[in-house]
PDB file of N, CA and C in Angstrom:
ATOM      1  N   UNK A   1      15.768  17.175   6.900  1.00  0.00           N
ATOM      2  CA  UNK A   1      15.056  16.170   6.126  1.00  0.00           C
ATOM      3  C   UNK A   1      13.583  16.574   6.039  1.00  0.00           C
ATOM      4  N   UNK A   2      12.902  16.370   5.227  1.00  0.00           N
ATOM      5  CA  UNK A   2      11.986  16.236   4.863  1.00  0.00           C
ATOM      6  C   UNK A   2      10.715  15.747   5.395  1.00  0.00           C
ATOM      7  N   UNK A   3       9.116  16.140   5.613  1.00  0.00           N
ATOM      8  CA  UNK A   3       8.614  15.378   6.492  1.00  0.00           C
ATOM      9  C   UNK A   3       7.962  14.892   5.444  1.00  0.00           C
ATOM     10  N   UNK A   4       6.261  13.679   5.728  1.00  0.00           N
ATOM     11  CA  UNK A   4       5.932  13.482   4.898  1.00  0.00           C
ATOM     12  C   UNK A   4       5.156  14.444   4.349  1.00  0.00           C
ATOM     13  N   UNK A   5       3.908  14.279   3.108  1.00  0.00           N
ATOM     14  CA  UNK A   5       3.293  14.895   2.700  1.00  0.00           C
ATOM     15  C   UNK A   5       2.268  15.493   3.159  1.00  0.00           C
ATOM     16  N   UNK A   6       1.470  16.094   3.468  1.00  0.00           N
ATOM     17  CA  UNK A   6       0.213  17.074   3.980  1.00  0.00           C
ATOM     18  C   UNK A   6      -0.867  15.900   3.881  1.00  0.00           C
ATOM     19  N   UNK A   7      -1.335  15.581   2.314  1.00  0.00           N
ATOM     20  CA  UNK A   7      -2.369  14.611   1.910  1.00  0.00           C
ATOM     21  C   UNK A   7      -1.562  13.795   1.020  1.00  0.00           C
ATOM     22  N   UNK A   8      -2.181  12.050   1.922  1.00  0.00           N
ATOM     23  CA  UNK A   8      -1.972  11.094   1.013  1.00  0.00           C
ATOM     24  C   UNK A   8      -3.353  10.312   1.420  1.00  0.00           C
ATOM     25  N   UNK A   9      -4.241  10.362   0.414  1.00  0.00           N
ATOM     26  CA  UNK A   9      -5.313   9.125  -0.126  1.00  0.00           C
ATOM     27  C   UNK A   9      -4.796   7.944   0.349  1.00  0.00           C
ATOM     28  N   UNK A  10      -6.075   7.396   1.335  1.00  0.00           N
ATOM     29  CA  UNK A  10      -6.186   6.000   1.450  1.00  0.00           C
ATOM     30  C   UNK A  10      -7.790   5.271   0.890  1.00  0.00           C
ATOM     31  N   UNK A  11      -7.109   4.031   0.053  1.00  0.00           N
ATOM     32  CA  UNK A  11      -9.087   3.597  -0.864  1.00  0.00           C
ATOM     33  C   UNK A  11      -8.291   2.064  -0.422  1.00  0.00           C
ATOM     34  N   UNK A  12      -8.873   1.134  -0.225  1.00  0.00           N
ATOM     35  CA  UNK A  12      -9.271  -0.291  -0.702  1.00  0.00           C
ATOM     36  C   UNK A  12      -9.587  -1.321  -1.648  1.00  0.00           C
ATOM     37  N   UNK A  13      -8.496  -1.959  -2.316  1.00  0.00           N
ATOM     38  CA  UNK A  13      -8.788  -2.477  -3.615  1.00  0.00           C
ATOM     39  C   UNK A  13      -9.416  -4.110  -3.032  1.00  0.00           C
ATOM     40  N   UNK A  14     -10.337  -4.683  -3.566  1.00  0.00           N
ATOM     41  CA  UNK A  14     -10.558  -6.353  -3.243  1.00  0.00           C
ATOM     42  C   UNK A  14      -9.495  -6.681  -4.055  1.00  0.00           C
ATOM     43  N   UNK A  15      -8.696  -8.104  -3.279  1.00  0.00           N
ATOM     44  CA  UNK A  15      -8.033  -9.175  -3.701  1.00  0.00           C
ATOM     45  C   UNK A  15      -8.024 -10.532  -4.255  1.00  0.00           C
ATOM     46  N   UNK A  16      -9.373 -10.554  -2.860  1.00  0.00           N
ATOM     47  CA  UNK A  16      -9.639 -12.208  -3.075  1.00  0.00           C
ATOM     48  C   UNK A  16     -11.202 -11.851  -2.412  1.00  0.00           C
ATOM     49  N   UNK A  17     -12.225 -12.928  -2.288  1.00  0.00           N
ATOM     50  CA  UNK A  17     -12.902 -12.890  -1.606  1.00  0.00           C
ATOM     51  C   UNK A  17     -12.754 -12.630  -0.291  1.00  0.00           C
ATOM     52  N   UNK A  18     -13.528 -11.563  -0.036  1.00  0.00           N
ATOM     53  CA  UNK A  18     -13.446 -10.908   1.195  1.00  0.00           C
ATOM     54  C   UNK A  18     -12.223 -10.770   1.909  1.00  0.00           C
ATOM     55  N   UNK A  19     -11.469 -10.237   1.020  1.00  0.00           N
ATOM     56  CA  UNK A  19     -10.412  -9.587   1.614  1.00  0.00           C
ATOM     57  C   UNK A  19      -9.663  -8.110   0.401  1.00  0.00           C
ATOM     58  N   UNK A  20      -9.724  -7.205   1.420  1.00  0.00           N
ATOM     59  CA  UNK A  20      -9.203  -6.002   1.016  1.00  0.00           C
ATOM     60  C   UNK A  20      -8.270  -5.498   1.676  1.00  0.00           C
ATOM     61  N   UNK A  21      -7.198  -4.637   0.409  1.00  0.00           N
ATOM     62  CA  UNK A  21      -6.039  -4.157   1.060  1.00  0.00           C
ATOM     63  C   UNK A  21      -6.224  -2.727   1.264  1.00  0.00           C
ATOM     64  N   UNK A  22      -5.281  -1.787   2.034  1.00  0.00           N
ATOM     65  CA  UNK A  22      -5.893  -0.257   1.522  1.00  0.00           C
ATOM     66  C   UNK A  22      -4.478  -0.132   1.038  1.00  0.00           C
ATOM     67  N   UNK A  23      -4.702   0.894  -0.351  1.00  0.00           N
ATOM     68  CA  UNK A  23      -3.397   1.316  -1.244  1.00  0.00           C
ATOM     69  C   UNK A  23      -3.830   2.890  -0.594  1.00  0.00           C
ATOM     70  N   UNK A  24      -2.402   3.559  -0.211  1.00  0.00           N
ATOM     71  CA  UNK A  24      -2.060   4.903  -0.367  1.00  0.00           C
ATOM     72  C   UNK A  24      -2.043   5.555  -1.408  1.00  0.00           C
ATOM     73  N   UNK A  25      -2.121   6.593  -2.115  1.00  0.00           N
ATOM     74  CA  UNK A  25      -2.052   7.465  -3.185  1.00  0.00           C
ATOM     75  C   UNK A  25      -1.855   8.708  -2.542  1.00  0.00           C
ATOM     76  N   UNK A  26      -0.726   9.198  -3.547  1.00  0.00           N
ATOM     77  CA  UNK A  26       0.216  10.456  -3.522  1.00  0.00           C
ATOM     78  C   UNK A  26      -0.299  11.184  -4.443  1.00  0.00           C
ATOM     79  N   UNK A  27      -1.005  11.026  -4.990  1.00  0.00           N
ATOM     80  CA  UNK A  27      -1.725  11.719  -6.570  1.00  0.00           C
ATOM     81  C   UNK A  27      -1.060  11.615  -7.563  1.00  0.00           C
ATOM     82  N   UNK A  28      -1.175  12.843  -8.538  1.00  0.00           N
ATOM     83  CA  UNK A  28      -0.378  12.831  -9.400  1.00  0.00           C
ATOM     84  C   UNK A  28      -0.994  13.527 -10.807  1.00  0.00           C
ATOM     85  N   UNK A  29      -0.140  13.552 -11.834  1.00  0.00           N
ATOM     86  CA  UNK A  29      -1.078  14.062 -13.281  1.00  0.00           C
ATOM     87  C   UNK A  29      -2.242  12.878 -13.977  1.00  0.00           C
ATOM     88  N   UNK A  30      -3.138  13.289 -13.976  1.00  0.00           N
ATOM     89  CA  UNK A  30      -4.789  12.179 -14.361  1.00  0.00           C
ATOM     90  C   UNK A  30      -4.090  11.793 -15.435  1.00  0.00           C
ATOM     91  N   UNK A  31      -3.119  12.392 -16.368  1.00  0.00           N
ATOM     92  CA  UNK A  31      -2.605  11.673 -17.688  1.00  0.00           C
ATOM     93  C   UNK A  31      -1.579  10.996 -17.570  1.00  0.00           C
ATOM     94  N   UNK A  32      -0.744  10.736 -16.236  1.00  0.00           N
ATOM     95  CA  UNK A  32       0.225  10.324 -16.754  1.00  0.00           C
ATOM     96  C   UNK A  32       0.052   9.045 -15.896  1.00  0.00           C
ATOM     97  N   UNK A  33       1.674   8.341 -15.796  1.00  0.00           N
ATOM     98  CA  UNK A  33       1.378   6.585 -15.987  1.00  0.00           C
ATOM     99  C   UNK A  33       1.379   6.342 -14.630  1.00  0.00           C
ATOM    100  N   UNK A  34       0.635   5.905 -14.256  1.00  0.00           N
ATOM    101  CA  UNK A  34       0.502   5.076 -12.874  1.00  0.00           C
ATOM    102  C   UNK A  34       2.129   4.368 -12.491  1.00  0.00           C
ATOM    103  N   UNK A  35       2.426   4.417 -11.200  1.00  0.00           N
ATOM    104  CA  UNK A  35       3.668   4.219 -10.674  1.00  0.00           C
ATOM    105  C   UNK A  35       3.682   3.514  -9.670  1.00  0.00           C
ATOM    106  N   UNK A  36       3.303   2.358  -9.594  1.00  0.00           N
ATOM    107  CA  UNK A  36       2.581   1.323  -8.200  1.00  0.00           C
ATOM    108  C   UNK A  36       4.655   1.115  -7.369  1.00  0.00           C
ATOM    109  N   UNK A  37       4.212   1.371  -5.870  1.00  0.00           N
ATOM    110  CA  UNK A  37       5.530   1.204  -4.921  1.00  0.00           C
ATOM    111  C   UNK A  37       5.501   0.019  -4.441  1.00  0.00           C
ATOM    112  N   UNK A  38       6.175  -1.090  -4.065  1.00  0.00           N
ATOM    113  CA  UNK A  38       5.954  -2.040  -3.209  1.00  0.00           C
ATOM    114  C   UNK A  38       7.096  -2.258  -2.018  1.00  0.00           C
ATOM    115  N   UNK A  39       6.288  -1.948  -0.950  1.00  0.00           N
ATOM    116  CA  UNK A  39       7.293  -2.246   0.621  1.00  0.00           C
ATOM    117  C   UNK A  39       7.499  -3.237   0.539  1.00  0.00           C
ATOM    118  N   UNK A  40       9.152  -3.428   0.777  1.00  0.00           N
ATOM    119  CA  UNK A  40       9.522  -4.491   1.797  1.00  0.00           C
ATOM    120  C   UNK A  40       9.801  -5.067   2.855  1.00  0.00           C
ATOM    121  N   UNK A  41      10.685  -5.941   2.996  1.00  0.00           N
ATOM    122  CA  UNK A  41      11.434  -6.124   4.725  1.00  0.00           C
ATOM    123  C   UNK A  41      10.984  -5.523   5.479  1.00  0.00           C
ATOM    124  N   UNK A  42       9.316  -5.789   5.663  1.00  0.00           N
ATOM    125  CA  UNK A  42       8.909  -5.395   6.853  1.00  0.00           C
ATOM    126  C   UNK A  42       8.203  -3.345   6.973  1.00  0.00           C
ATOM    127  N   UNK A  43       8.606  -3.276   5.985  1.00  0.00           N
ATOM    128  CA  UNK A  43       8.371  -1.752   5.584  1.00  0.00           C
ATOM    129  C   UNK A  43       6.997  -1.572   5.457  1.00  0.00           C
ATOM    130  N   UNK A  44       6.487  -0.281   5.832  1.00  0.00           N
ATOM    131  CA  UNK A  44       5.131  -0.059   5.494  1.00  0.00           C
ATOM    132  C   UNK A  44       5.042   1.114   4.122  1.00  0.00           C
ATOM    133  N   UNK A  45       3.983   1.217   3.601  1.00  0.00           N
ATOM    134  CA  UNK A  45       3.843   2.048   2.489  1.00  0.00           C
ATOM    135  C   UNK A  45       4.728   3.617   2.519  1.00  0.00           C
ATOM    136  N   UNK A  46       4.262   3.695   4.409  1.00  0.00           N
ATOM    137  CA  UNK A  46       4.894   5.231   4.658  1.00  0.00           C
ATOM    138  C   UNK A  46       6.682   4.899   4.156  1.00  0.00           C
ATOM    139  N   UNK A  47       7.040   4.744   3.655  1.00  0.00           N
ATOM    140  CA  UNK A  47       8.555   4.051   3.725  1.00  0.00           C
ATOM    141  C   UNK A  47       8.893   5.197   2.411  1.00  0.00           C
ATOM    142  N   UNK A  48       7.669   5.489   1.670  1.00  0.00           N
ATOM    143  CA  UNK A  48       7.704   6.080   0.396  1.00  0.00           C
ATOM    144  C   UNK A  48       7.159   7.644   0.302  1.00  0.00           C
ATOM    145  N   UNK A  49       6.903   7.781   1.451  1.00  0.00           N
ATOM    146  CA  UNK A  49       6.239   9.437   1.405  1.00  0.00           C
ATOM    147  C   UNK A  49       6.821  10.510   1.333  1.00  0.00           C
ATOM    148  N   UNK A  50       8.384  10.749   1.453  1.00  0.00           N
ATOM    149  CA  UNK A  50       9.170  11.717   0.272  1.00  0.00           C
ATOM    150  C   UNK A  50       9.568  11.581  -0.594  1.00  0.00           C
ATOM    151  N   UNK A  51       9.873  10.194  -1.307  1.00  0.00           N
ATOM    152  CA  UNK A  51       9.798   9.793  -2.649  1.00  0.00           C
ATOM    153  C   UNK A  51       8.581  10.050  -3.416  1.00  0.00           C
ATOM    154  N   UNK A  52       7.590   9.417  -2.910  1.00  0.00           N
ATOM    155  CA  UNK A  52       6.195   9.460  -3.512  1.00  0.00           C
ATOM    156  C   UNK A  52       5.927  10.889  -4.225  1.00  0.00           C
ATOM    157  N   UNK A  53       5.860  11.511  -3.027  1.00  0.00           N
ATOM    158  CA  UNK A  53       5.544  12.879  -3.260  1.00  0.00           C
ATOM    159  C   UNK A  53       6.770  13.717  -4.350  1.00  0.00           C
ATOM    160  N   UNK A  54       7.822  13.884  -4.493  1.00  0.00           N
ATOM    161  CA  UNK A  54       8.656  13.564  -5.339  1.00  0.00           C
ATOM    162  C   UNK A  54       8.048  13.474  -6.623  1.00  0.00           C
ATOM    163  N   UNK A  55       7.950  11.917  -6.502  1.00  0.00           N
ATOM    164  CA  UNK A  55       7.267  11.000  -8.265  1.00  0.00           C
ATOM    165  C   UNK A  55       6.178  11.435  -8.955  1.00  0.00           C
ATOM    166  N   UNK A  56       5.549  12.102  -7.479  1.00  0.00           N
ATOM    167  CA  UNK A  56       3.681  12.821  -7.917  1.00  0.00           C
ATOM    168  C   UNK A  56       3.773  14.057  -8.860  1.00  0.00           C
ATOM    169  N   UNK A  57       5.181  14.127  -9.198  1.00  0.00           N
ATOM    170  CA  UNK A  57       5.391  15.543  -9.906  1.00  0.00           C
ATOM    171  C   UNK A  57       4.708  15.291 -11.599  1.00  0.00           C
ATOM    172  N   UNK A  58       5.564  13.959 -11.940  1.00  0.00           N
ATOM    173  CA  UNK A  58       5.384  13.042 -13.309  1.00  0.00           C
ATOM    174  C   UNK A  58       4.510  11.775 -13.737  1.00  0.00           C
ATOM    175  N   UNK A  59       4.134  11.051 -11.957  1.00  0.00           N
ATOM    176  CA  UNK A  59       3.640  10.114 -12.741  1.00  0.00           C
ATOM    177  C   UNK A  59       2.241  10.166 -11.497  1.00  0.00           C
ATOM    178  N   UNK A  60       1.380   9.178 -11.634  1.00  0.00           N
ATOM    179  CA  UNK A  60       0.360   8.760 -10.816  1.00  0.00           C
ATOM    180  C   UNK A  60       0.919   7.845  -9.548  1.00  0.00           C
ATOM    181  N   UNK A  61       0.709   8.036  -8.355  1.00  0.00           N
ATOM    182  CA  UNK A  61       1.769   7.161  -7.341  1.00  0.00           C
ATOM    183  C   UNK A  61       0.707   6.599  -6.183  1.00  0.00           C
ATOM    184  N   UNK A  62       1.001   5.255  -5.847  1.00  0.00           N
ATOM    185  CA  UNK A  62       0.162   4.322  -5.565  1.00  0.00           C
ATOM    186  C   UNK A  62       0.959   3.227  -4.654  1.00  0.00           C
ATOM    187  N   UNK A  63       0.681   2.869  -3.901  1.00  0.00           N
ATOM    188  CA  UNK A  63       1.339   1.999  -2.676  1.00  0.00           C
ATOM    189  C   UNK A  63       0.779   1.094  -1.729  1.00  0.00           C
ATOM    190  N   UNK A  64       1.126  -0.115  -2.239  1.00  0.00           N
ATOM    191  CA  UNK A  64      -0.044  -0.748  -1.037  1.00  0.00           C
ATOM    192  C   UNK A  64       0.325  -1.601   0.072  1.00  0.00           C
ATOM    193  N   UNK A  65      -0.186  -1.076   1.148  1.00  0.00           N
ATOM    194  CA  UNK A  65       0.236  -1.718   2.736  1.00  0.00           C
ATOM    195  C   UNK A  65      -0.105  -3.474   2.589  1.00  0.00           C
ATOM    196  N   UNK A  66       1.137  -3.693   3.341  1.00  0.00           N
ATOM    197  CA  UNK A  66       0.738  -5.132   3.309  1.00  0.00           C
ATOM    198  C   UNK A  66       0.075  -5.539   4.387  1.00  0.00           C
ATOM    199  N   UNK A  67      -0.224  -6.730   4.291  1.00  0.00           N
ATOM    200  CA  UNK A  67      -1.795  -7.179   5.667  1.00  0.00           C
ATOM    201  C   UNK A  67      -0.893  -7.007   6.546  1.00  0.00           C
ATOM    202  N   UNK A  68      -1.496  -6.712   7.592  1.00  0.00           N
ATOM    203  CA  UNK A  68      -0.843  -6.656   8.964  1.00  0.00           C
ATOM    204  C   UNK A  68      -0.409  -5.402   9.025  1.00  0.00           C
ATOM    205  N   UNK A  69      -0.204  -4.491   7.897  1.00  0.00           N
ATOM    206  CA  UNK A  69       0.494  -3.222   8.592  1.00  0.00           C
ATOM    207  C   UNK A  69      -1.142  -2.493   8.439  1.00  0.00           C
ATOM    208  N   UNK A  70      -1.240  -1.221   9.025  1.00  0.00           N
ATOM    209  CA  UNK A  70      -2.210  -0.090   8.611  1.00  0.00           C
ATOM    210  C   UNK A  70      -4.035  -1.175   8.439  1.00  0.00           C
ATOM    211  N   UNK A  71      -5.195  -0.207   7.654  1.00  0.00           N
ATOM    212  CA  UNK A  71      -6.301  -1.036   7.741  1.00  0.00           C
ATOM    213  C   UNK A  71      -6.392  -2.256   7.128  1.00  0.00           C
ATOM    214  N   UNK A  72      -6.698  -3.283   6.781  1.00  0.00           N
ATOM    215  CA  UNK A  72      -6.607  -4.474   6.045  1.00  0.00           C
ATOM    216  C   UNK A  72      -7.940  -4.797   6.421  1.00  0.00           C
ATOM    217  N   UNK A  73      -8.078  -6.359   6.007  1.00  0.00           N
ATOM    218  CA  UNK A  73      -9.750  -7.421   6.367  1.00  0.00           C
ATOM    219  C   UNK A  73      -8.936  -8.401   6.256  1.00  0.00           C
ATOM    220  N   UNK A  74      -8.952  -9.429   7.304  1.00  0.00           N
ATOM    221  CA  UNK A  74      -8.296 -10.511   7.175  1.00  0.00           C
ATOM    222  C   UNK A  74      -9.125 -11.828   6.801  1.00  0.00           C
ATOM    223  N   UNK A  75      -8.598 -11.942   6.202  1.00  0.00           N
ATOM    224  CA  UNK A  75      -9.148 -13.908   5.096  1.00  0.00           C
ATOM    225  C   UNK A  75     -10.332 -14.497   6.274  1.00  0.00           C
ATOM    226  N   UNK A  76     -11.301 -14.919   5.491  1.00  0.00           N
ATOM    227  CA  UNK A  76     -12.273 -15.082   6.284  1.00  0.00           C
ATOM    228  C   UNK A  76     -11.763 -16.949   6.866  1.00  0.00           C
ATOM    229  N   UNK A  77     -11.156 -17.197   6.001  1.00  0.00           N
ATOM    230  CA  UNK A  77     -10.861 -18.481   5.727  1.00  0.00           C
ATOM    231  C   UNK A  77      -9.247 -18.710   6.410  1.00  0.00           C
ATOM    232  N   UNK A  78      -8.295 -19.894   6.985  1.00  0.00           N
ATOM    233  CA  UNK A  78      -7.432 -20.209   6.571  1.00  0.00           C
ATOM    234  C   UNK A  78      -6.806 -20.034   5.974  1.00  0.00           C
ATOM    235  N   UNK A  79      -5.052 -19.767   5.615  1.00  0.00           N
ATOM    236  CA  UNK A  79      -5.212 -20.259   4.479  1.00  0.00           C
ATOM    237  C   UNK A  79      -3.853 -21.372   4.108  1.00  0.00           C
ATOM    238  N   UNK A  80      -3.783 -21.232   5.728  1.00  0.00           N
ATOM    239  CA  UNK A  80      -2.253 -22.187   5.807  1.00  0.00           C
ATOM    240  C   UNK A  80      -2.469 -22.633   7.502  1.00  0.00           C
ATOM    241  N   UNK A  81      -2.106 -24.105   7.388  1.00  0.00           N
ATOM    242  CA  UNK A  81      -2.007 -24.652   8.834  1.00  0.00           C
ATOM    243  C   UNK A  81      -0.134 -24.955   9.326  1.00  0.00           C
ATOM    244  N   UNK A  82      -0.626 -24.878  10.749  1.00  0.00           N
ATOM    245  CA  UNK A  82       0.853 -24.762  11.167  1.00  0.00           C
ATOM    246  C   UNK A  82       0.886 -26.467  11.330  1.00  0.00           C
ATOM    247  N   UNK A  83       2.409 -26.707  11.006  1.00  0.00           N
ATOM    248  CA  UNK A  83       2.705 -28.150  10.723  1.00  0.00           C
ATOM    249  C   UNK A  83       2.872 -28.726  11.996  1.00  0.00           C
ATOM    250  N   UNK A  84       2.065 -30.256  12.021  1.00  0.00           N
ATOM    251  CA  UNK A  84       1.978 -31.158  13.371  1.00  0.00           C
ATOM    252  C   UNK A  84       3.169 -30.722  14.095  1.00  0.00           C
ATOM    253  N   UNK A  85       3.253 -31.078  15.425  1.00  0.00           N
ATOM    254  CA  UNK A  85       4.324 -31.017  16.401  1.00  0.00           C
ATOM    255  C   UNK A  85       4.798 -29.686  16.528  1.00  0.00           C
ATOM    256  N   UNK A  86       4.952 -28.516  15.751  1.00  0.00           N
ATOM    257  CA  UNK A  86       5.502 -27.549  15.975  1.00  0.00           C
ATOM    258  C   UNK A  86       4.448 -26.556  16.428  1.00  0.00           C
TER     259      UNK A  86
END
């Protein structure tokens, strides 16, 4: 099997006020179409790094960690309370 890639780009897009995610990038051709990945069930971006690299042949490839996995900024704010009694 396959390991991952040598270089994969990590940048930070803002979401909301003061909070940023970091998206991975696999590269890709400057002309061709952007190819955004999204982890699930608990998956982190790396979930995609022999695919990615793969996709980087044809398109632009882009992946973004969800909070809690890898670097993040967490909500300065609240943004959900846990319900009385529990």
């Amino acid at each position: 099997m396959e390991g991952p890639p040598h270089h994969i780009s990590a940048s930070f897009v803002t979401v909301d006020r003061d909070v940023r995610l970091e998206v991975l990038g696999w590269g890709g051709p400057s002309t061709g179409r952007t190819l955004v990945l999204v982890p699930g069930l608990g998956n982190t971006a790396h979930i995609f790094d022999v695919l990615a690299t793969k996709l980087a042949a044809r398109y632009h490839v882009s992946a973004s960690r969800a909070r809690g996995f890898g670097d993040f900024e967490r909500a300065r704010v609240r943004l959900w309370r846990r319900p009385a009694g529990r």
